[in-house]
Protein backbone atom coordinates (compact mmCIF):
# COMPACT_ATOMS: atom_id res chain seq x y z
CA UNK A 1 90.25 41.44 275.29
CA UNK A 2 88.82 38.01 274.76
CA UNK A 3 88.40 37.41 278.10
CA UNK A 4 86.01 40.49 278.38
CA UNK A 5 84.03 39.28 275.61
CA UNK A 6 83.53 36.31 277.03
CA UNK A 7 82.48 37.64 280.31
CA UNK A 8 80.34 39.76 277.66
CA UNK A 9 78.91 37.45 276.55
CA UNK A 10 77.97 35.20 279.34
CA UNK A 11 76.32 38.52 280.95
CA UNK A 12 74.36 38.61 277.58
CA UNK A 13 73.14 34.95 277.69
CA UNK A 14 72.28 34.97 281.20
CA UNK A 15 70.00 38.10 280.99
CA UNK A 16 68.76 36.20 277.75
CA UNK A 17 67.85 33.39 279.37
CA UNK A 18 66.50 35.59 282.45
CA UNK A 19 63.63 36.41 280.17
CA UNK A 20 62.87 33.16 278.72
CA UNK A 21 62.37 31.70 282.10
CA UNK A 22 59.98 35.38 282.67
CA UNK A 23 58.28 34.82 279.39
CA UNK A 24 57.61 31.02 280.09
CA UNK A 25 56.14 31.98 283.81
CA UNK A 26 53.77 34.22 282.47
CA UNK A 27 53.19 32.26 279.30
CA UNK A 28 52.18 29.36 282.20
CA UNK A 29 49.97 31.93 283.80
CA UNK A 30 48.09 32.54 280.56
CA UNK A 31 47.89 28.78 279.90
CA UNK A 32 46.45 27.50 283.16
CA UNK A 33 43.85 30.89 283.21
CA UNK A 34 42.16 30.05 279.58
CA UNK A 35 42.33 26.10 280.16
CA UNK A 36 41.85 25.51 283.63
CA UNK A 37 40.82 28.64 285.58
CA UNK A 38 42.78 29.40 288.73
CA UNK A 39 40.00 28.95 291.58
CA UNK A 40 39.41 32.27 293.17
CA UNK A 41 39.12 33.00 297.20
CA UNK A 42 37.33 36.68 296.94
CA UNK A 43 38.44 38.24 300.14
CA UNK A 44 35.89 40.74 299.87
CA UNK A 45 32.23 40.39 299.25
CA UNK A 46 29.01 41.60 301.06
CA UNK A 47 26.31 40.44 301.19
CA UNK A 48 23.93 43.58 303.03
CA UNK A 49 20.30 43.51 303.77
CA UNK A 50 19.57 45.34 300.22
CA UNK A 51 21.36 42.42 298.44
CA UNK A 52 19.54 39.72 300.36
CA UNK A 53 16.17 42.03 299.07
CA UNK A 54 17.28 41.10 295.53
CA UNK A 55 19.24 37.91 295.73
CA UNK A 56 17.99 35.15 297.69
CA UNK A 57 21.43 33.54 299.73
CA UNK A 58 21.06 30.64 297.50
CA UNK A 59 21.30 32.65 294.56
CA UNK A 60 24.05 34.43 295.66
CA UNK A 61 26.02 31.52 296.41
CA UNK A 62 25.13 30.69 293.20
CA UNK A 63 26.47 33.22 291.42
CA UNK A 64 29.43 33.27 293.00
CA UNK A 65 30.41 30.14 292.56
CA UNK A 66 29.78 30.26 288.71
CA UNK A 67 32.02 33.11 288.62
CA UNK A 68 35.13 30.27 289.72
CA UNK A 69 34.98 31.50 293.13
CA UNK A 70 35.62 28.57 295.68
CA UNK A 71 35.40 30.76 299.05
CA UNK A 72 34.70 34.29 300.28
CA UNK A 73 35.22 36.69 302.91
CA UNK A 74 31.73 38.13 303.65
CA UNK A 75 30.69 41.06 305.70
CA UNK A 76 27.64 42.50 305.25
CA UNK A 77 25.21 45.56 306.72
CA UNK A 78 23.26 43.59 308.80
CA UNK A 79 25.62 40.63 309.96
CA UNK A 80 22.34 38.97 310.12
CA UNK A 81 22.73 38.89 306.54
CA UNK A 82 26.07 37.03 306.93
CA UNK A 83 24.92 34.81 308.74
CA UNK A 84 22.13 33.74 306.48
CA UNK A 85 25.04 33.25 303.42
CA UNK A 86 26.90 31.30 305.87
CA UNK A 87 23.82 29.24 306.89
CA UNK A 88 23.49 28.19 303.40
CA UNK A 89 26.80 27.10 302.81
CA UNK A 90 29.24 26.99 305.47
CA UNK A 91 31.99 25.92 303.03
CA UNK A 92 31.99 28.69 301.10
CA UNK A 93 31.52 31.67 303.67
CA UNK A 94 34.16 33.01 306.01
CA UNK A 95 32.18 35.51 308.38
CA UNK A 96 33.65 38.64 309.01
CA UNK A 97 31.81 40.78 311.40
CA UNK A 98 31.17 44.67 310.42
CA UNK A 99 30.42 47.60 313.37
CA UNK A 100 27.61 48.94 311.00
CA UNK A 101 24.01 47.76 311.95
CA UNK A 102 22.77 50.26 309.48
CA UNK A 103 23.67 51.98 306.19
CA UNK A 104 24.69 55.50 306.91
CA UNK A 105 27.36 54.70 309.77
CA UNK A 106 30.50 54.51 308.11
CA UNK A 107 31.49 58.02 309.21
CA UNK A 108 30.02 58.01 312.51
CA UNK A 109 30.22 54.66 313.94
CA UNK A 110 33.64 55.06 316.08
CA UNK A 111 32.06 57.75 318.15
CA UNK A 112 29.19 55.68 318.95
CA UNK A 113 30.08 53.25 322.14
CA UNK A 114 27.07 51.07 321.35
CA UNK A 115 29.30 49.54 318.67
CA UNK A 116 31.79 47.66 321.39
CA UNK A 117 28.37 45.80 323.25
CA UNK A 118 27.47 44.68 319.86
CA UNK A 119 30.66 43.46 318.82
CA UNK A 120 31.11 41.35 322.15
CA UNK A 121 27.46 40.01 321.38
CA UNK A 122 27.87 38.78 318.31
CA UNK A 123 31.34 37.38 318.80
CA UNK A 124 29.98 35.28 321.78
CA UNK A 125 27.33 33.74 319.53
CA UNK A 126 29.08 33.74 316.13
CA UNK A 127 32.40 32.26 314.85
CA UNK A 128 34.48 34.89 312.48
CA UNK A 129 37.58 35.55 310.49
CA UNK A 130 37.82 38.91 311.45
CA UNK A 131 36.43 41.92 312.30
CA UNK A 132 35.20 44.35 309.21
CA UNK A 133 35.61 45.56 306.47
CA UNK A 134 35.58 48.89 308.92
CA UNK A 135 36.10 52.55 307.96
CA UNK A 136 38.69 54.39 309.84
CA UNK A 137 41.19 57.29 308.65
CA UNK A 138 44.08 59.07 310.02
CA UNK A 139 43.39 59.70 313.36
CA UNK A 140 40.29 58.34 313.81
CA UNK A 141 42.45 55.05 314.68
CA UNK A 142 43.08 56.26 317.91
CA UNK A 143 39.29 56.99 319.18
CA UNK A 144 38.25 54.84 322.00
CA UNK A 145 36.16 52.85 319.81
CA UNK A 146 38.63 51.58 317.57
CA UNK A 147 41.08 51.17 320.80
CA UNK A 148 38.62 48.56 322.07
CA UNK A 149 38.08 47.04 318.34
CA UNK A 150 41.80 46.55 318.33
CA UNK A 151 42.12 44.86 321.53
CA UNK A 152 39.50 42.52 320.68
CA UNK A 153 40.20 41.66 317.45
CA UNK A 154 43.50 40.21 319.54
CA UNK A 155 41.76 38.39 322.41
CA UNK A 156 39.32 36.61 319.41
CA UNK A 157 42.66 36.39 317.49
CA UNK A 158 40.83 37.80 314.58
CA UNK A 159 42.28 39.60 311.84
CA UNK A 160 41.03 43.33 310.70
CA UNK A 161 39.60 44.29 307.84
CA UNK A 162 40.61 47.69 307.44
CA UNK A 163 39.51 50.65 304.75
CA UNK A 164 41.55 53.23 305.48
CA UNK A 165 44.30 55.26 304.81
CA UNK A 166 48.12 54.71 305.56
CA UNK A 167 48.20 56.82 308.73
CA UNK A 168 45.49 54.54 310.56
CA UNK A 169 47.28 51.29 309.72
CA UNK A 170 50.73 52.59 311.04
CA UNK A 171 48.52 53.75 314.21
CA UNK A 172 46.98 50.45 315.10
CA UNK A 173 50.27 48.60 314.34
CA UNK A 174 50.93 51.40 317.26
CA UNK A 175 48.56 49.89 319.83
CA UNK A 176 49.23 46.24 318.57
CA UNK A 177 52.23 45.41 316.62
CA UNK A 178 50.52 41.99 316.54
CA UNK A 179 47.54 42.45 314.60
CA UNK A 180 46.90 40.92 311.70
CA UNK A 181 45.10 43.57 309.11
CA UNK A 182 43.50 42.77 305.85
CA UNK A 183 43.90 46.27 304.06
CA UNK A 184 40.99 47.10 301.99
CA UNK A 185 41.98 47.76 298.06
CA UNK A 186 45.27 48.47 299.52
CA UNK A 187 44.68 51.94 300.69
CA UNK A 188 44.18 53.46 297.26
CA UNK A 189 47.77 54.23 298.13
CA UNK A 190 50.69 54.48 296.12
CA UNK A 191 52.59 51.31 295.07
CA UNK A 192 55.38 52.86 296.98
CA UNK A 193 53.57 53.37 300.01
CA UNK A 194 52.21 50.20 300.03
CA UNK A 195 55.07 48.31 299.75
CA UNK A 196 57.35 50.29 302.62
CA UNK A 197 54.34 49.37 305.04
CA UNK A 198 54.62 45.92 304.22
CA UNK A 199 58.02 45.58 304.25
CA UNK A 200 57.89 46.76 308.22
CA UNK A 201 55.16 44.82 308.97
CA UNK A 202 54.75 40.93 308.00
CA UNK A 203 51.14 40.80 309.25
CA UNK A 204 50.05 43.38 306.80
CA UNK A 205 48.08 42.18 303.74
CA UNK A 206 46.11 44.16 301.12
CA UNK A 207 42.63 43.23 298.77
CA UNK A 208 42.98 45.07 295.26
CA UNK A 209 39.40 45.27 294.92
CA UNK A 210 38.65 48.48 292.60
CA UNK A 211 42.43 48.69 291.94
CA UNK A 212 41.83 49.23 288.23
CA UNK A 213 44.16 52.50 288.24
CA UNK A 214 46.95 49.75 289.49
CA UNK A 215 46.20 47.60 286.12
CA UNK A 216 45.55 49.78 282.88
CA UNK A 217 44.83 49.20 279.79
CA UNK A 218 45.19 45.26 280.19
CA UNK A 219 48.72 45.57 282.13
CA UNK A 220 50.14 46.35 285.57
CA UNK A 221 51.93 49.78 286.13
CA UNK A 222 55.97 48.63 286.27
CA UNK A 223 55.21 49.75 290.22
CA UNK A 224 52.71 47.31 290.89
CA UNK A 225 54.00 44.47 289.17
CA UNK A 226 56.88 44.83 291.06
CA UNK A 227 55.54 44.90 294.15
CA UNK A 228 53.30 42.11 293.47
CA UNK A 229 56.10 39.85 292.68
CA UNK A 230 58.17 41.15 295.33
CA UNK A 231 55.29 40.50 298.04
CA UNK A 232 53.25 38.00 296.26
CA UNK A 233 52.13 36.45 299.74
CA UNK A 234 50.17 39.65 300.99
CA UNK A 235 47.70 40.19 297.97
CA UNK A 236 44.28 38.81 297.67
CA UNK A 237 41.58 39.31 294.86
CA UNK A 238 38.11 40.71 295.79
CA UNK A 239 34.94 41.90 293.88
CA UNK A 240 33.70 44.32 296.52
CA UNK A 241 29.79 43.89 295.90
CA UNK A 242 29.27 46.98 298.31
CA UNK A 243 25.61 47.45 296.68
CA UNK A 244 23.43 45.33 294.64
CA UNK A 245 23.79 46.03 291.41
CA UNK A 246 27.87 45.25 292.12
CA UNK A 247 26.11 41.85 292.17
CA UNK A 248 25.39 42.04 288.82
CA UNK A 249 28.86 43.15 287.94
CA UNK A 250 30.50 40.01 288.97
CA UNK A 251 31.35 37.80 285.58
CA UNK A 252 32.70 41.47 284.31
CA UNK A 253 35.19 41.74 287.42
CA UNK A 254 35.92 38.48 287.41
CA UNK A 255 37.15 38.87 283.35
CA UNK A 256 39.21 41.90 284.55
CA UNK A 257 40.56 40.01 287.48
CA UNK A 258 41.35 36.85 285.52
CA UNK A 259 43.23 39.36 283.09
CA UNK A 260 45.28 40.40 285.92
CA UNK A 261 46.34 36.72 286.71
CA UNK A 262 47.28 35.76 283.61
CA UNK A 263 50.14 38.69 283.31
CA UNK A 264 51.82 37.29 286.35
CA UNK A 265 54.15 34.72 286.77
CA UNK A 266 52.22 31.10 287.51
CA UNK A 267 53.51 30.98 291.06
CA UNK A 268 52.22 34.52 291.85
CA UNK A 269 48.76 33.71 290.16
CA UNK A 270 47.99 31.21 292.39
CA UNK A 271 48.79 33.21 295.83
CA UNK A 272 47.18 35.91 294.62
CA UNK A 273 44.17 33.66 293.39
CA UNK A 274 44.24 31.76 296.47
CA UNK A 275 46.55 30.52 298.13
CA UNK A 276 46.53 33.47 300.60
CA UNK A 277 43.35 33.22 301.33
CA UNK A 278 43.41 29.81 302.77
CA UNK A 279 46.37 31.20 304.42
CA UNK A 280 44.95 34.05 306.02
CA UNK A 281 41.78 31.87 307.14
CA UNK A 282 43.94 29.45 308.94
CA UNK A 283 42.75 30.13 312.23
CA UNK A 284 39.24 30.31 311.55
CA UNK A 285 39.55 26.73 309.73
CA UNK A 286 41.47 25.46 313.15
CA UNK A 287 44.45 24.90 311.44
């Protein structure tokens, strides 16, 4: 009998002091968000031709940086666009190179083989991170287009930036079990979904731009926070400024984003804040 309650209670004062060591990794998330703000790498910002119409690039930069952010992944409809960000400073801008030379293409543009020409142009003249953000679903993946935005995304050792559903990124693991895909606010999948995908593929990372039905009412879904934890080297942050008045938008994402932080444990904040992102930009940095 006394041997069962001590066995009792040890079980009680190690789940007891379980949650301290919780509570005091969260309580060290809170801390170092409201005195010394976790830097941010946004791994998704663009920075189109309409945006450039309204924000000169050293006003964007600008306003980014205020915001805490230290780098970003840019794409942007024109790339000429990008490159006029990265022109103005190189330190903060990863380019990442989008098949859209116009707004009105994100349906269309894997049936149209003039994409592939101007893909190998402008990764002849141009360094990138990746290729994207691109729009692909379901079997669209498999259309010749993509096949050749696949393959060279590999020979440029480039990662993807992919919005799509589930079914395209378990189709161009398919044709490249290799590549390396930055998945766009995660699919608007299912925690559940998310997470089996990830746990059969360890190049698969995921942006929870626009996630806010992931974090409610100030707190992660038990789902999410799980997986988070559980795969807190595959998540990134990102505003998503996909039109210009996003731009104006940024202090109030940035607020919801440092909310989400600072409900994670201090060694998740950071990966999620950044730490991935240098990671994932390792290549294009020559490391």
């Amino acid at each position: 009998m006394f041997k069962n309650m001590s066995i009792k209670k040890l079980t009680i004062r190690s789940i007891l002091l379980l949650c301290v060591v919780k509570m005091s990794a969260v309580g060290a998330a809170q801390l170092e968000s409201a005195t010394n703000p976790l830097p941010i790498f946004d791994a998704h910002i663009h920075y189109s031709d309409d945006a450039r119409e309204a924000f000169a690039p050293a006003d964007a930069i600008r306003r980014l940086r205020e915001a805490g952010i230290k780098r970003a992944l840019v794409s942007s409809t024109s790339d000429e666009s990008t490159q006029l960000l990265y022109q103005a400073d190189p330190d903060f801008v990863v380019p990442s190179l989008r098949p859209y030379r116009k707004r009105g293409t994100l349906d269309t543009w894997m049936h149209d083989e003039s994409v592939i020409p101007y893909i190998r142009e402008r990764l002849q003249k141009y360094r990138y991170a990746a290729i994207g953000e691109l729009h692909i679903d379901g079997e669209e993946a498999n259309a010749p287009v993509m096949r050749e935005i696949i393959r060279l995304a590999r020979e440029y050792r480039l990662m993807l930036h992919v919005h799509s559903d589930a079914q395209a990124i378990k189709l161009i693991f398919e044709q490249d079990p290799d590549a390396r895909i930055l998945w766009a606010h995660a699919g608007f999948e299912f925690a559940e979904t998310v997470r089996d995908l990830m746990y059969k593929h360890d190049n698969l990372w995921a942006d929870l731009s626009f996630r806010y039905d992931a974090f409610p009412n100030g707190t992660f879904l038990p789902e999410w926070q799980d997986l988070l934890v559980d795969h807190a080297d595959r998540f990134l942050l990102g505003i998503d400024t996909f039109t210009p008045q996003r731009w104006l938008q940024i202090n109030e994402v940035m607020q919801w984003q440092r909310q989400l932080l600072a409900t994670l444990p201090a060694d998740v904040a950071r990966k999620i804040a950044y730490q991935n992102g240098e990671h994932i930009t390792g290549l294009f940095d020559g490391e």
